[in-house]
N, C-alpha and C. Protein backbone atom coordinates (compact mmCIF):
# COMPACT_ATOMS: atom_id res chain seq x y z
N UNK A 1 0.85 -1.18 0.00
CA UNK A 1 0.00 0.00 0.00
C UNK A 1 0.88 1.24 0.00
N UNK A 2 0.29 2.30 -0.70
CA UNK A 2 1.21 3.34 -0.55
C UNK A 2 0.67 4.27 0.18
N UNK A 3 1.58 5.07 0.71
CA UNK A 3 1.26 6.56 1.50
C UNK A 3 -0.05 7.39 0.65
N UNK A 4 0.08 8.52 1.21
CA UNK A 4 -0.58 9.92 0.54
C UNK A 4 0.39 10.53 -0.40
N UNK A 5 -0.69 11.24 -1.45
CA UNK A 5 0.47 11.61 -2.33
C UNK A 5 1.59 12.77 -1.59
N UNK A 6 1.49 13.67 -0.76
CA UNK A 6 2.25 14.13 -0.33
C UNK A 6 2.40 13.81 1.36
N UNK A 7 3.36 12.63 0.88
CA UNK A 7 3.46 12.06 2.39
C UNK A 7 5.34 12.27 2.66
N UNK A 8 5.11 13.82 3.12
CA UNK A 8 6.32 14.46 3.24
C UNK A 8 6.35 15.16 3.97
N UNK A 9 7.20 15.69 4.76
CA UNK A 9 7.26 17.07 5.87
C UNK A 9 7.27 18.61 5.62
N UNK A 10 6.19 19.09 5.49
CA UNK A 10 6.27 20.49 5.90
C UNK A 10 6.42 21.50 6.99
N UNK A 11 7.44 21.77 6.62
CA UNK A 11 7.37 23.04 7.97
C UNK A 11 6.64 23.93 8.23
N UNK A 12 7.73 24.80 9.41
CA UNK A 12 5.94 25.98 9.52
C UNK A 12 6.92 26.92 8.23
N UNK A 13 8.10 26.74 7.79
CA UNK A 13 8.87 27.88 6.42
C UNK A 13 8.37 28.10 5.88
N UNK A 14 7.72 26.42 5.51
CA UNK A 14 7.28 25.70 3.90
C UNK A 14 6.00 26.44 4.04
N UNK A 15 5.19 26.18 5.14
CA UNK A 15 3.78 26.97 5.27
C UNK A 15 3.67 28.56 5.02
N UNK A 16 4.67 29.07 5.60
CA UNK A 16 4.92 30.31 5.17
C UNK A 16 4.98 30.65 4.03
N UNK A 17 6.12 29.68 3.10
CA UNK A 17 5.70 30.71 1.74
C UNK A 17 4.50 30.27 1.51
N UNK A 18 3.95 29.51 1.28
CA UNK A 18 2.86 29.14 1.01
C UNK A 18 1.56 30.12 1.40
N UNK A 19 1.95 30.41 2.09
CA UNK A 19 0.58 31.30 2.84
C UNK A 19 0.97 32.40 1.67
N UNK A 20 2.48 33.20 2.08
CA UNK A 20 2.48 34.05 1.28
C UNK A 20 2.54 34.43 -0.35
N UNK A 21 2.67 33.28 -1.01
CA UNK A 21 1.95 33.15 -2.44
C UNK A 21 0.60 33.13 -2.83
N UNK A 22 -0.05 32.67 -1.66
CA UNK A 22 -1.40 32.13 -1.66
C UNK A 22 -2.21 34.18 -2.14
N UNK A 23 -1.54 34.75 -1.32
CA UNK A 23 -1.96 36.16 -0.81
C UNK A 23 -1.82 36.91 -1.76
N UNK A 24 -0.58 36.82 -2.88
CA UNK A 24 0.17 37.65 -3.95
C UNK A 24 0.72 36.54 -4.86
N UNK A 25 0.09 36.13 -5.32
CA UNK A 25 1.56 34.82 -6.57
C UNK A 25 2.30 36.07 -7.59
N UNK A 26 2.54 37.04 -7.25
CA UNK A 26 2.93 37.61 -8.72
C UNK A 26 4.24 38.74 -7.79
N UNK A 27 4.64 38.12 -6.44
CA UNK A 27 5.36 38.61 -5.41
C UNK A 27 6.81 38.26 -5.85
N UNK A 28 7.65 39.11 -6.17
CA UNK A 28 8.98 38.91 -6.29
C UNK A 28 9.67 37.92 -5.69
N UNK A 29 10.67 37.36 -5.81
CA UNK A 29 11.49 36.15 -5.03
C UNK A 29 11.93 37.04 -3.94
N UNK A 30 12.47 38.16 -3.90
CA UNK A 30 12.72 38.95 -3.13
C UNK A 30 11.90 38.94 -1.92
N UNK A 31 10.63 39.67 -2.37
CA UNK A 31 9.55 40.17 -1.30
C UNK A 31 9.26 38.86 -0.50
N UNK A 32 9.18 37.95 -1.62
CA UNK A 32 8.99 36.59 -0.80
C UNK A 32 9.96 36.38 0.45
N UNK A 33 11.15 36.22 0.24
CA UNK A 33 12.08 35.62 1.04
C UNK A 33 12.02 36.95 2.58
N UNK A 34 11.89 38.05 1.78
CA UNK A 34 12.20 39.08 2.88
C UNK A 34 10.59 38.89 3.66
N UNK A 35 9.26 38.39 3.19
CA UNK A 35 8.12 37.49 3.71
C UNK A 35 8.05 36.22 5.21
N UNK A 36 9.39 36.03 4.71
CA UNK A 36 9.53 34.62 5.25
C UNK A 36 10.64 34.29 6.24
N UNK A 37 11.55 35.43 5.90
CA UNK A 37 12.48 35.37 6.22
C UNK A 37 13.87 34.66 6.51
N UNK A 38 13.86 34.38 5.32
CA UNK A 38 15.24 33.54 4.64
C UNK A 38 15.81 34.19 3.48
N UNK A 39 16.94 33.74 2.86
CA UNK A 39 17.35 34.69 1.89
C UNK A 39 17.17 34.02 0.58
N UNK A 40 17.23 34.54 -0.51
CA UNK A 40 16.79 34.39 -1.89
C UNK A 40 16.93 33.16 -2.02
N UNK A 41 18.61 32.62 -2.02
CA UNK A 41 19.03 31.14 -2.74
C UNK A 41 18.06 30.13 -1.82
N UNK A 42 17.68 30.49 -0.45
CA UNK A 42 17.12 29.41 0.20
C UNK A 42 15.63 29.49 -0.15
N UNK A 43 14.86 30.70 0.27
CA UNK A 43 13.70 30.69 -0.47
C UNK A 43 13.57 29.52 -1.95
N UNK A 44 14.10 30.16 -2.91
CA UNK A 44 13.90 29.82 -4.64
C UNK A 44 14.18 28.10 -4.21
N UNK A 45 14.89 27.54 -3.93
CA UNK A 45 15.28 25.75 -3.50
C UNK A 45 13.59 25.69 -2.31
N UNK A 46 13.41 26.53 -1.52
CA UNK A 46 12.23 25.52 -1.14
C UNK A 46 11.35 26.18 -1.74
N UNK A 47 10.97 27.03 -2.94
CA UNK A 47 9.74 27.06 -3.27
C UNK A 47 9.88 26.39 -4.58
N UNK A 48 10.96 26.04 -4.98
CA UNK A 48 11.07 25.01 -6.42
C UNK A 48 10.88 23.07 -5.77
N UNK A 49 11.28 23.00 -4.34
CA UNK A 49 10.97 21.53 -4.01
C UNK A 49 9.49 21.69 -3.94
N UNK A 50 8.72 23.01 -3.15
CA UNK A 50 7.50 22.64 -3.05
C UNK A 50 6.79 22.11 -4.72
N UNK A 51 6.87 23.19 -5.62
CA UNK A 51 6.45 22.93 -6.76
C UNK A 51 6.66 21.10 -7.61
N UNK A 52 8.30 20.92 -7.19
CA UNK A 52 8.57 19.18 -7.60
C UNK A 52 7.34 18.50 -7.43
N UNK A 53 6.72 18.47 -5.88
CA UNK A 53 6.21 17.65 -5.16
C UNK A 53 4.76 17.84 -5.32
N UNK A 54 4.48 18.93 -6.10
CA UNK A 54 2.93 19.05 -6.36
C UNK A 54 2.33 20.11 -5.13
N UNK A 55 2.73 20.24 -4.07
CA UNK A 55 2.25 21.36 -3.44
C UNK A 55 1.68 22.46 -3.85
N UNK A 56 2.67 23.29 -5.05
CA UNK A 56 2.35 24.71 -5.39
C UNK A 56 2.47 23.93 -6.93
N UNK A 57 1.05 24.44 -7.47
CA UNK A 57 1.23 23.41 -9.00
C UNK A 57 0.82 24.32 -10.18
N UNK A 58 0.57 25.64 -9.66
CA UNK A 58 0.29 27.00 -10.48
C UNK A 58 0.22 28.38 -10.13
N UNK A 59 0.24 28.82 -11.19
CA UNK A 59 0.36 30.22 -10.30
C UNK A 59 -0.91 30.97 -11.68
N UNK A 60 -1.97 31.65 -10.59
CA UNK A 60 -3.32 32.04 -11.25
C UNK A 60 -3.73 33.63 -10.74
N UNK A 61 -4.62 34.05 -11.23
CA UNK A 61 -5.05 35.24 -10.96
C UNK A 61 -6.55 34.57 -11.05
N UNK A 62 -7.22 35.63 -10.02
CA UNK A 62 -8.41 35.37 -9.64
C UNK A 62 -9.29 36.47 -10.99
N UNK A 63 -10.61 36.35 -11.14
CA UNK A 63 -11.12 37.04 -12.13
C UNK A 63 -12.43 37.27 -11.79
N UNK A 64 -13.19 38.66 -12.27
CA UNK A 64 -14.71 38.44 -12.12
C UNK A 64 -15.30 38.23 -13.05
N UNK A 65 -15.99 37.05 -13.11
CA UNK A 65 -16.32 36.23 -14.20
C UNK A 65 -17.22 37.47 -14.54
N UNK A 66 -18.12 37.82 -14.04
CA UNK A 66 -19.41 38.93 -14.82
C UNK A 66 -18.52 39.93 -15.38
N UNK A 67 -17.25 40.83 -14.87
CA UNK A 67 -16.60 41.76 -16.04
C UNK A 67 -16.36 40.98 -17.18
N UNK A 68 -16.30 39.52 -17.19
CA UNK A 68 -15.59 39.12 -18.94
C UNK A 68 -17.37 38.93 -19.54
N UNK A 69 -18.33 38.91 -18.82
CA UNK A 69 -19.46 38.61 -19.36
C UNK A 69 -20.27 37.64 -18.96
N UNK A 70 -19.76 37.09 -18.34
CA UNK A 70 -20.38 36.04 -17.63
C UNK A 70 -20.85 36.35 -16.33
N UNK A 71 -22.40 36.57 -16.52
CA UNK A 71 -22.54 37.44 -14.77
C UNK A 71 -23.24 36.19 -14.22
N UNK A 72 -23.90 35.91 -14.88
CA UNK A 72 -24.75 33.83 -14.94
C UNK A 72 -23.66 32.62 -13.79
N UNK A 73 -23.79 32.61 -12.53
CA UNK A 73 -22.98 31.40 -12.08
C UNK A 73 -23.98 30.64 -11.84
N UNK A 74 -23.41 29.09 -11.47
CA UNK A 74 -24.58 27.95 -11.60
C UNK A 74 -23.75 26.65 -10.83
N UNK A 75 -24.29 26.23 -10.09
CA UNK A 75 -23.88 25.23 -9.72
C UNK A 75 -25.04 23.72 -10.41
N UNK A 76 -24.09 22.54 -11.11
CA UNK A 76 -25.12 21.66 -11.42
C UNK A 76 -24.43 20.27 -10.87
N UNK A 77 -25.28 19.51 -10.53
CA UNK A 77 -25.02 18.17 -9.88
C UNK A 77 -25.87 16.79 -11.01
N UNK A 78 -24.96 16.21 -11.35
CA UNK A 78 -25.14 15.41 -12.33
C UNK A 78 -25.24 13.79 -11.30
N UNK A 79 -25.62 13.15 -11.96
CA UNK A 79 -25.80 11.36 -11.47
C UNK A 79 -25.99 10.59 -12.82
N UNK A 80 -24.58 10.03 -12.92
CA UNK A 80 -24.57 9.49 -14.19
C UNK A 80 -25.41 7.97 -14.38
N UNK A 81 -25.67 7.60 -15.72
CA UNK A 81 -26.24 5.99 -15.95
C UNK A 81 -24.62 5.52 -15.74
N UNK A 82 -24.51 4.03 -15.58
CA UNK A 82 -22.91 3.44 -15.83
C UNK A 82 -21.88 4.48 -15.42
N UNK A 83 -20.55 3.60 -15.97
CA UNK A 83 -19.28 4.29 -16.24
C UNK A 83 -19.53 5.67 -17.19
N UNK A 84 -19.85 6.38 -17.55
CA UNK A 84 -19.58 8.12 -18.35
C UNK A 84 -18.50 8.50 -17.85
N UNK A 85 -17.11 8.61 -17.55
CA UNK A 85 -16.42 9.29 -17.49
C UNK A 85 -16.05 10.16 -18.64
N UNK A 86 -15.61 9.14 -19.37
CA UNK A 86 -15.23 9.43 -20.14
C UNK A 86 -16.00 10.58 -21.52
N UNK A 87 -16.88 10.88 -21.88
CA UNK A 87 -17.82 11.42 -22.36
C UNK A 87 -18.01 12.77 -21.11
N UNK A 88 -18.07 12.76 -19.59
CA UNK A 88 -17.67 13.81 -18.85
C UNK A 88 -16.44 14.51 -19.38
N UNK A 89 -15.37 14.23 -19.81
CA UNK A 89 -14.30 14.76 -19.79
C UNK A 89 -14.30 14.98 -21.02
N UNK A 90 -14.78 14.54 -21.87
CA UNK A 90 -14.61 14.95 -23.25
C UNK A 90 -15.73 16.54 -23.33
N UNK A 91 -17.01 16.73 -22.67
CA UNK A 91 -17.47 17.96 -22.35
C UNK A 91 -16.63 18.85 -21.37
N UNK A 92 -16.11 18.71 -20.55
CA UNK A 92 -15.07 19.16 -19.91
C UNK A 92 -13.77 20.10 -21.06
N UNK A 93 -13.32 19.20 -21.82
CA UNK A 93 -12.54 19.99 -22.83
C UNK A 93 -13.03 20.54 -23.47
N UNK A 94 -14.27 20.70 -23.75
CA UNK A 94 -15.14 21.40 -24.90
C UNK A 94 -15.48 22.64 -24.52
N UNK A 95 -16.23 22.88 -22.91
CA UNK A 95 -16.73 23.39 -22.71
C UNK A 95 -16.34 24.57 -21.54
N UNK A 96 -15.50 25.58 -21.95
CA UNK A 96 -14.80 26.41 -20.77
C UNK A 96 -15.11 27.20 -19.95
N UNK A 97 -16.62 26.97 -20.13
CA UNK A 97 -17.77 27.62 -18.93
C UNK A 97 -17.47 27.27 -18.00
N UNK A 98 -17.40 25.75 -17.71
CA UNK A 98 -17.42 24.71 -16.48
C UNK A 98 -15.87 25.54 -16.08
N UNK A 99 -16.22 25.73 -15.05
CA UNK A 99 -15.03 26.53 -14.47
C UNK A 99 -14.24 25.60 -13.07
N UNK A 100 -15.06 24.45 -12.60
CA UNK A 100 -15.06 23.45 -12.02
C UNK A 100 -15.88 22.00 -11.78
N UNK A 101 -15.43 21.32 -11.71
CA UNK A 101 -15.59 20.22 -11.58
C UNK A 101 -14.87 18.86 -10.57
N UNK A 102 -15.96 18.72 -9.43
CA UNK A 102 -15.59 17.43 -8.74
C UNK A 102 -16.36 16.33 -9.33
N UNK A 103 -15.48 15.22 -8.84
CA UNK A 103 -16.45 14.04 -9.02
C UNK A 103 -16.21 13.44 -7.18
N UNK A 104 -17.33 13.07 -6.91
CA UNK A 104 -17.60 13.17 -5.44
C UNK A 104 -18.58 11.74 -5.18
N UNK A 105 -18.63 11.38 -3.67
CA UNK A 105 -19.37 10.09 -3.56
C UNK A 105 -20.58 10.19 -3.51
N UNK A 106 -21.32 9.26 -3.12
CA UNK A 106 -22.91 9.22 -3.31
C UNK A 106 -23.74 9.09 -4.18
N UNK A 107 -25.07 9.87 -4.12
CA UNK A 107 -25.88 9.27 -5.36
C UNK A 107 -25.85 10.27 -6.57
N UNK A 108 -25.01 11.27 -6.21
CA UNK A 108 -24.58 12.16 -7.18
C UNK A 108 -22.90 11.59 -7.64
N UNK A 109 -22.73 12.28 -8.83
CA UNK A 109 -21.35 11.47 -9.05
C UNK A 109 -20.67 13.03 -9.47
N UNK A 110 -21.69 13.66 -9.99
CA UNK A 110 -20.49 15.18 -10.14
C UNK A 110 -20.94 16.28 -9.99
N UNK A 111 -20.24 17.39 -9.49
CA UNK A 111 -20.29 18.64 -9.12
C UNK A 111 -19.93 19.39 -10.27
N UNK A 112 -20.70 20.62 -10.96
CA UNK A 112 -19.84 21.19 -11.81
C UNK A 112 -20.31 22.73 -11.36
N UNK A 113 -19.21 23.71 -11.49
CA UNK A 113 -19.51 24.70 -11.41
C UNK A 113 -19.44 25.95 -12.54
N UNK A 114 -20.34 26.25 -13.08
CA UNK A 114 -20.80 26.83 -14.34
C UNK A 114 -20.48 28.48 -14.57
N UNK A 115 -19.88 29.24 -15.36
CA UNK A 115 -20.33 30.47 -15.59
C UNK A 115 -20.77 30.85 -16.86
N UNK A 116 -21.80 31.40 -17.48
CA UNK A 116 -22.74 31.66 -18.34
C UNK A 116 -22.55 33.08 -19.28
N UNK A 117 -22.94 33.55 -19.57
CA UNK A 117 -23.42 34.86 -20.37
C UNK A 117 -25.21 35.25 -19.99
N UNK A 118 -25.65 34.11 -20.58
CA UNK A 118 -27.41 34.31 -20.19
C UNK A 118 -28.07 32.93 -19.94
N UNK A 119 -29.08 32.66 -19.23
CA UNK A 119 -29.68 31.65 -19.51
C UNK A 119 -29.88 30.28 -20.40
N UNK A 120 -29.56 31.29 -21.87
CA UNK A 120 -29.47 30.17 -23.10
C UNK A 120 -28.04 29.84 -22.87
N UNK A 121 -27.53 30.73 -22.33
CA UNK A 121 -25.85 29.76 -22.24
C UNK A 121 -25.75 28.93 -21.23
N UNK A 122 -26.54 28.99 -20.18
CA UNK A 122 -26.59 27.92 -19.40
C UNK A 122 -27.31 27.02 -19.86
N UNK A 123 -28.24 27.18 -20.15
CA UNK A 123 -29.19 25.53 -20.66
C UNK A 123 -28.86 25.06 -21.68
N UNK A 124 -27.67 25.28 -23.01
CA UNK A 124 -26.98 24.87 -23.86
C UNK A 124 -26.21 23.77 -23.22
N UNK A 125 -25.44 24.47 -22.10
CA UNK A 125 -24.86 23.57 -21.13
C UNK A 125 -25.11 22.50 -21.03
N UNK A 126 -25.89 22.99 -19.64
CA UNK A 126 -26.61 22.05 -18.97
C UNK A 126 -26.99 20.35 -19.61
N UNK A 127 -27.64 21.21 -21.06
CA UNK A 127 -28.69 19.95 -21.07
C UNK A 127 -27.46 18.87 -22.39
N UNK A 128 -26.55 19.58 -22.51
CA UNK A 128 -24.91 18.89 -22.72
C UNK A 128 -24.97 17.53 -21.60
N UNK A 129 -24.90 18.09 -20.58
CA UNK A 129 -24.35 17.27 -19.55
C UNK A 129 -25.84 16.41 -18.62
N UNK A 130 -26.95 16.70 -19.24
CA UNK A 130 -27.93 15.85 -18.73
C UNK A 130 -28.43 15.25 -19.99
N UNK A 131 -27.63 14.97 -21.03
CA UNK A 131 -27.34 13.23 -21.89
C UNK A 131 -26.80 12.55 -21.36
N UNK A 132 -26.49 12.72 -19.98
CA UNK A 132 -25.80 11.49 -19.26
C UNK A 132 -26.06 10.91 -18.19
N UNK A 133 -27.29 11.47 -17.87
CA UNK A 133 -28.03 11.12 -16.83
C UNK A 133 -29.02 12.01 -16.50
N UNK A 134 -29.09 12.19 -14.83
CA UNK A 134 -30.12 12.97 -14.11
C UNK A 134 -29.23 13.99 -13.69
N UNK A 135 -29.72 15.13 -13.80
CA UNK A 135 -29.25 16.60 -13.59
C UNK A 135 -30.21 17.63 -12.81
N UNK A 136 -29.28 18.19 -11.90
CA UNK A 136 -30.05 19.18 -11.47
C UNK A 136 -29.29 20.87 -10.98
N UNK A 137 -29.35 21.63 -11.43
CA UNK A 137 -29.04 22.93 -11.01
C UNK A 137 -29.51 23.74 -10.74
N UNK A 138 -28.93 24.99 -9.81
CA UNK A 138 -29.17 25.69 -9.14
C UNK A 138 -28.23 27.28 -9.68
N UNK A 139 -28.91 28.04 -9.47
CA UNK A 139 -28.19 29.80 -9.87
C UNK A 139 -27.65 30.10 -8.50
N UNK A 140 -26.75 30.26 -8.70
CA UNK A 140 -25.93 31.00 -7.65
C UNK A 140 -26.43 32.72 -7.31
N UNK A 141 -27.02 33.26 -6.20
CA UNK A 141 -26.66 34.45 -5.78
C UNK A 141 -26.04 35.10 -5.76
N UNK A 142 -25.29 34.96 -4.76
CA UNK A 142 -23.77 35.60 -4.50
C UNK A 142 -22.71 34.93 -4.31
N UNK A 143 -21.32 35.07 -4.44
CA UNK A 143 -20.28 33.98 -3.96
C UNK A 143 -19.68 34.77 -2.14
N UNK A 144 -19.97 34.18 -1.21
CA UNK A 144 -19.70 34.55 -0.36
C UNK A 144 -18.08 34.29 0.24
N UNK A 145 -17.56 33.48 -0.20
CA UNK A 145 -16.27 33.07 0.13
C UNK A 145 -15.52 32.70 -0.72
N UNK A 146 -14.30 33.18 -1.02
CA UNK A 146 -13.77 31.87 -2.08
C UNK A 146 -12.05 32.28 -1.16
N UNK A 147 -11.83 31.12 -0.53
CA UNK A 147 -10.75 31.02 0.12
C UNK A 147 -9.39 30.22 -0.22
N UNK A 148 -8.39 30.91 -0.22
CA UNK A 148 -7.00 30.20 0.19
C UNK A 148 -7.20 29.01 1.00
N UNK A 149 -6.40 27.90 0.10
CA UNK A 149 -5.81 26.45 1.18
C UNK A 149 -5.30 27.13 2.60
N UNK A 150 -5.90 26.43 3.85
CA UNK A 150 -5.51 26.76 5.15
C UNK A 150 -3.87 26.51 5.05
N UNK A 151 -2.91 26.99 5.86
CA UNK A 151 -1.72 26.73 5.31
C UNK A 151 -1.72 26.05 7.38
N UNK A 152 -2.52 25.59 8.05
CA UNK A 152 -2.36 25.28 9.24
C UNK A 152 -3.32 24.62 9.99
């Protein structure tokens, strides 16, 4: 049997940068290290092991989906017939609305999280992904949280 995929030691350093990328990814190696308080060459070696190891696996900017046009969010929960993975993932590449996607236990098998233009762009969607079963979604209100990995 094997471990977890990251079945390795982090410190509270390692947590540190971490926190502090989490806050700014677009933060100088500099600001970082002077963050953390270590110096450049040591910083850049542990924030290049974190990256090896899958810890830190991108570096993103957050966006408001309604300034690009998409003011429409949607959460939809799918329950597939059989095996569909595969046919999931092939809408998945197609479709760059879906801005997320779990696949999760129970009598639901997937989570997707949607952003739209209008209505018809959601139910174009949607009814994409309920050829594969039973579907059900919901419009999002407001997004009340969208949080940083706890680094503790």
């Amino acid at each position: 049997m094997t471990g977890p995929r990251h079945a390795f030691a982090i410190d509270a350093t390692d947590r540190r940068i971490v926190e502090a990328i989490q806050t700014d990814g677009r933060m100088s190696l500099t600001a970082l290290a002077s963050a953390v308080h270590l110096g450049i060459s040591a910083t850049r070696v542990r924030l290049q092991a974190l990256e090896q190891r899958g810890v830190v696996s991108g570096y993103t900017a957050r966006v408001d989906a309604s300034a690009l046009g998409y003011p429409l969010r949607a959460i939809a929960r799918l329950s597939v017939d059989g095996f569909q993975d595969a046919r999931v993932f092939a809408i998945l590449d197609e479709e760059p609305r879906i801005v997320r996607c779990s696949r999760i236990t129970g009598e639901i098998c997937f989570v997707f999280e949607i952003v739209a233009a209008d209505m018809a762009d959601l139910e174009r969607i949607t009814l994409r992904l309920a050829e594969l079963g039973t579907m059900t979604t919901d419009l999002v209100y407001e997004l009340l949280v969208e949080r940083a990995v706890p680094t503790r």
